[in-house]
Protein backbone atom coordinates (compact mmCIF):
# COMPACT_ATOMS: atom_id res chain seq x y z
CA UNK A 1 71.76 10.99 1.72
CA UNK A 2 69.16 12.00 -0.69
CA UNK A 3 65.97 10.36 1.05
CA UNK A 4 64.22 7.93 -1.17
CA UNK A 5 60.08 6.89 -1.59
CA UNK A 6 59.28 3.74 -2.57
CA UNK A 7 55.61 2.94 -3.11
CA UNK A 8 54.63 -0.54 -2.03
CA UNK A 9 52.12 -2.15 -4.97
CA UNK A 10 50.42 -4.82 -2.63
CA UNK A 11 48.50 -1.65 -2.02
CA UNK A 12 47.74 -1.01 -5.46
CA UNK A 13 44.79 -1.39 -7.77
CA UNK A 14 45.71 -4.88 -9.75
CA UNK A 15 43.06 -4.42 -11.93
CA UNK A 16 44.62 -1.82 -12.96
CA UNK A 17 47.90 -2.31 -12.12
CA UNK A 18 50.01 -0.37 -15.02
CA UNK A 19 47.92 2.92 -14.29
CA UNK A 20 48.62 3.22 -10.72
CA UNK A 21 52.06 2.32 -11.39
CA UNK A 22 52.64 5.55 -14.40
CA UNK A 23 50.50 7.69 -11.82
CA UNK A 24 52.87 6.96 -8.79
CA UNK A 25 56.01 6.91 -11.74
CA UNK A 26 55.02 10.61 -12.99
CA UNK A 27 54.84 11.69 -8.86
CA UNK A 28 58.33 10.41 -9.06
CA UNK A 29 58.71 7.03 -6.97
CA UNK A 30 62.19 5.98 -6.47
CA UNK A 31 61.38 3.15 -6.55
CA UNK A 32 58.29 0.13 -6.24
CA UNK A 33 58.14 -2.23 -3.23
CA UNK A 34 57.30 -5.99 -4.06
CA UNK A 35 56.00 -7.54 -0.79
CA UNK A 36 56.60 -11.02 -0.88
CA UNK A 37 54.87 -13.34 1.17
CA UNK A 38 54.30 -17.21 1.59
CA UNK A 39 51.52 -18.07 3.65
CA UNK A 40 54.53 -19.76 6.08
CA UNK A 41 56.87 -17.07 7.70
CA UNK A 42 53.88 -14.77 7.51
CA UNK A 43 50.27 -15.66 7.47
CA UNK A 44 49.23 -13.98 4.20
CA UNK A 45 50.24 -14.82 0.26
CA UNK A 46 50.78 -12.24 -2.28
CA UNK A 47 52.73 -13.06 -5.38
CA UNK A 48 56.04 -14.20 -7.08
CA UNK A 49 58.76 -13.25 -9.28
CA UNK A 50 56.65 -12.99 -12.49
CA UNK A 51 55.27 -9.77 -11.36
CA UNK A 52 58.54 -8.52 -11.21
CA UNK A 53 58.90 -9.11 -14.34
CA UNK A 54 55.47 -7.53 -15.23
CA UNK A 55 56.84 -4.41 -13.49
CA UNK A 56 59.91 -4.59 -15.41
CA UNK A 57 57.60 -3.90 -18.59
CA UNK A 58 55.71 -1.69 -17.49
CA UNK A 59 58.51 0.70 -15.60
CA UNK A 60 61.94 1.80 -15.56
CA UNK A 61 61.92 2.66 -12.23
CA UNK A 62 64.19 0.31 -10.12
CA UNK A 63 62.86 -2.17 -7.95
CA UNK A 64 63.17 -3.85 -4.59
CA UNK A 65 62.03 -6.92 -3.01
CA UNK A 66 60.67 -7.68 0.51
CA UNK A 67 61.25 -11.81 1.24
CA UNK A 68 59.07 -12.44 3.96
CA UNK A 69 59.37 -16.23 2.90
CA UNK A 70 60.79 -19.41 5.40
CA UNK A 71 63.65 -20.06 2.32
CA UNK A 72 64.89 -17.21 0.88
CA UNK A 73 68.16 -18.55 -0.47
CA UNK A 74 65.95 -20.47 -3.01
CA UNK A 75 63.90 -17.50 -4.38
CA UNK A 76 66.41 -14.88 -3.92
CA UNK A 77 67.92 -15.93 -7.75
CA UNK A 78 64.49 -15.89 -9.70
CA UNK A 79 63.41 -12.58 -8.00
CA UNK A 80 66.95 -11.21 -9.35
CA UNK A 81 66.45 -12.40 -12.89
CA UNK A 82 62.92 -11.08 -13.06
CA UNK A 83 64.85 -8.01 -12.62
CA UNK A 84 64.58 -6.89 -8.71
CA UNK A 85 67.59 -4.54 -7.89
CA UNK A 86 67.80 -4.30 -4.42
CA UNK A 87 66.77 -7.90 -2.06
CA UNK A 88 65.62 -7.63 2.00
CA UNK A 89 65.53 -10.70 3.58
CA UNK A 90 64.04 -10.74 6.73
CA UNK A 91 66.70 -11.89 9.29
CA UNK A 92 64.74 -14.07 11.60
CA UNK A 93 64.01 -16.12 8.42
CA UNK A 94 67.46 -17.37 8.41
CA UNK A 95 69.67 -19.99 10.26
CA UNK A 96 72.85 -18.42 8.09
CA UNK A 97 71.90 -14.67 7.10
CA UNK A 98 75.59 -14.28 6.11
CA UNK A 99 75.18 -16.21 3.28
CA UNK A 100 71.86 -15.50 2.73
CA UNK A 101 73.17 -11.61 2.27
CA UNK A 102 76.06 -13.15 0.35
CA UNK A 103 73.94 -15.34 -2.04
CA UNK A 104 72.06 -11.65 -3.14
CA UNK A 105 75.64 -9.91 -3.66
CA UNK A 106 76.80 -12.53 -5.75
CA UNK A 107 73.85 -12.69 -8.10
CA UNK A 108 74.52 -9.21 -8.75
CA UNK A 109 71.93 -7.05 -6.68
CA UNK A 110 72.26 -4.73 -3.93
CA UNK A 111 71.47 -6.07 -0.64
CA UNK A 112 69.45 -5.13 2.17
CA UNK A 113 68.53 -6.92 5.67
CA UNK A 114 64.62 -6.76 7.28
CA UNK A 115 64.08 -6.67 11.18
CA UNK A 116 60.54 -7.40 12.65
CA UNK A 117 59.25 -4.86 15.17
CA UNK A 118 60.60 -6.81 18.13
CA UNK A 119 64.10 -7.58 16.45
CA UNK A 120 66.87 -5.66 18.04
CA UNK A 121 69.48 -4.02 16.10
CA UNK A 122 72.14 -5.55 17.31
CA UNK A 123 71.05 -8.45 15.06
CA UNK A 124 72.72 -6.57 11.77
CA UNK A 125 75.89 -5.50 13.27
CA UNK A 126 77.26 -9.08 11.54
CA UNK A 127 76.64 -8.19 7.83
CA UNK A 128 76.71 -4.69 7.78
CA UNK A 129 80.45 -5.14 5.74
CA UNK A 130 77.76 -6.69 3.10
CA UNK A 131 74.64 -4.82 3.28
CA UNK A 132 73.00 -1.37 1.24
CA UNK A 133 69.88 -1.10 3.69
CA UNK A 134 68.62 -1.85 6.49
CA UNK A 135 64.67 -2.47 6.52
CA UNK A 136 62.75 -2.16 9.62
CA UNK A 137 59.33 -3.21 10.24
CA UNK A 138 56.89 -0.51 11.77
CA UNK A 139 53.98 -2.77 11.85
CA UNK A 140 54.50 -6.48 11.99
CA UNK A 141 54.93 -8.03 8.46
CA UNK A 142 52.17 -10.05 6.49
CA UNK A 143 49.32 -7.45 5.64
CA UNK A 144 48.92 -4.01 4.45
CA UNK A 145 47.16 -0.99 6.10
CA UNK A 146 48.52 -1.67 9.64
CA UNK A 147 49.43 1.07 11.82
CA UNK A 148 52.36 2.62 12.61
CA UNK A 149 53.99 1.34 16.07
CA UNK A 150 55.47 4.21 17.63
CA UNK A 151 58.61 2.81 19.02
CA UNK A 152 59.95 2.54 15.82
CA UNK A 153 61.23 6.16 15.99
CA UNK A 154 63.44 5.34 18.71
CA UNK A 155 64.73 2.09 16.75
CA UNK A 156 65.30 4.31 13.97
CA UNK A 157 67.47 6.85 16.23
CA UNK A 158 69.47 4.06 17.86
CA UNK A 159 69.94 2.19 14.33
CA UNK A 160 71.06 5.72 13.12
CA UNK A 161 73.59 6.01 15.78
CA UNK A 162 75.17 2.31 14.94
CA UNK A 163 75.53 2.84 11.59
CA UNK A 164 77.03 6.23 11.93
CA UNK A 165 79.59 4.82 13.66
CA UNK A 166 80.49 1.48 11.57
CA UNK A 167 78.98 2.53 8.70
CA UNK A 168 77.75 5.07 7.57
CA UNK A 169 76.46 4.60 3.74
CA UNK A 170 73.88 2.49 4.72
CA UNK A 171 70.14 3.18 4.54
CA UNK A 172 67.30 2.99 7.16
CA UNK A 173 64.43 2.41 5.03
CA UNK A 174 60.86 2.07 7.20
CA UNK A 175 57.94 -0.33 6.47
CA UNK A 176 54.72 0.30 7.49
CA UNK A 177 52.13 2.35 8.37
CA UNK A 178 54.29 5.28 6.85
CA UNK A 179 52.07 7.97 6.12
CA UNK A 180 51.82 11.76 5.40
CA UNK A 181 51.68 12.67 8.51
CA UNK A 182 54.98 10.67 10.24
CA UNK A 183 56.67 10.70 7.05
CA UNK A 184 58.78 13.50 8.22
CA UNK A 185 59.41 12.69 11.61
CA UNK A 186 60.70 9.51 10.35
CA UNK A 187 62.86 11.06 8.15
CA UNK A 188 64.08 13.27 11.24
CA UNK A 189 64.73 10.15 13.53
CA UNK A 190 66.99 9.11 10.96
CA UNK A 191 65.08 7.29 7.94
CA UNK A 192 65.76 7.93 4.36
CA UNK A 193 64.43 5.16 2.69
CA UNK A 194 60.10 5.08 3.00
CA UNK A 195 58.08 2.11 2.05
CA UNK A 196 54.08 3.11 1.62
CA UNK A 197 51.52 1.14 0.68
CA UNK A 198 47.92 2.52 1.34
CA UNK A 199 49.07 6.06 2.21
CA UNK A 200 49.85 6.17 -1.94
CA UNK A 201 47.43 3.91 -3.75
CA UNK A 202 44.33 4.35 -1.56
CA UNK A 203 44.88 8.23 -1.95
CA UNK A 204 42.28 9.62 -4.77
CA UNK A 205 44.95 11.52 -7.01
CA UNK A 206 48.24 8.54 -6.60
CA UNK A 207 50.60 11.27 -8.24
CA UNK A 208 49.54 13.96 -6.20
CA UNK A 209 50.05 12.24 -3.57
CA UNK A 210 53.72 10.80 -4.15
CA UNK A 211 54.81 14.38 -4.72
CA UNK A 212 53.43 15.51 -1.46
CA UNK A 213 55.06 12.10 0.74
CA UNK A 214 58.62 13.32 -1.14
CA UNK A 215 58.12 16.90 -0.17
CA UNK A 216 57.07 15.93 3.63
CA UNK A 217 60.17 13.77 3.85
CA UNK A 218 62.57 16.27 2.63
């Protein structure tokens, strides 16, 4: 599968939002990351679905949601009409993540599953009939700029393995401390779906600096 970058925008300027996203846009995201937090299942806030809808003005370029919220089921609707494509809840977040996966596919977006850094894989084997992606955490969730945890790679390898032999059309994407320098390593361990944050909208040229994370991961 064609690997895919998608620039995380908690990272990103907001006081000048709509020119970091164009500069990351003309470096040729795939698509933008919406980190969504509530203060509860992480210990951080960021923002809701009216910024997807912002984004959705501002860019054609697809996007995709990270729930790290305690009740998905009740936000996973309004982040779909603000026009989010693609949904991760996180699966520690709920009692039923069938349905929660279930409740994303039939509001008509693609749907994707999150695992914290201490989450085994095993945990997605029971949606994988219903899922597009499956997120894992390389830092653990609630704040930009962390670093990478190394035993990720191996996760990535052994998720790899799983889904090559149950199913193999679904994404690893990778969350966290992803940076020029891993990028392609990660994408050799089996990864084809990058989240970055701070690697792309701290860098001084943003579109220089997507084109460069797309050729590293290649």
């Amino acid at each position: 599968m064609k690997p895919l970058l998608t620039p995380s925008i908690l990272a990103a300027n907001f006081s000048n939002l709509e020119a970091d996203i164009k500069a990351a846009e003309r470096g040729g995201a795939d698509y933008f990351h919406l980190d969504i937090m509530d203060g509860h299942f992480v210990p951080n806030i960021s923002f809701g679905p009216w910024v997807a809808r912002q984004m959705k003005a501002i860019t054609d370029v697809p996007l995709d949601a990270h729930l790290m919220i305690t009740n998905p089921r009740e936000y996973i609707p309004r982040f779909i009409d603000a026009g989010v494509e693609l949904i991760y809840p996180h699966v520690e977040a709920s009692f039923d993540v069938y349905r929660t996966v279930q409740m994303v596919r039939d509001h008509g977006a693609r749907a994707g599953i999150t695992l914290n850094p201490a989450t085994p894989i095993s945990s997605v084997e029971g949606v994988l009939n219903l899922i597009d992606s499956v997120l894992l955490m390389s830092v653990c969730p609630g704040f930009g700029g962390q670093k990478f945890i190394p035993s990720t790679i191996q996760k990535i390898t052994d998720l790899r393995t799983l889904l090559d032999n149950q199913k193999p059309e679904v994404r690893i994407a990778v969350d966290g401390g992803v940076t020029l320098e891993n990028i392609g390593n990660l994408r050799k361990a089996g990864a084809d779906f990058f989240i970055a944050g701070s690697a792309v909208f701290k860098a001084p040229d943003i579109e220089k600096r997507v084109r460069d994370l797309k050729k590293a991961m290649q």
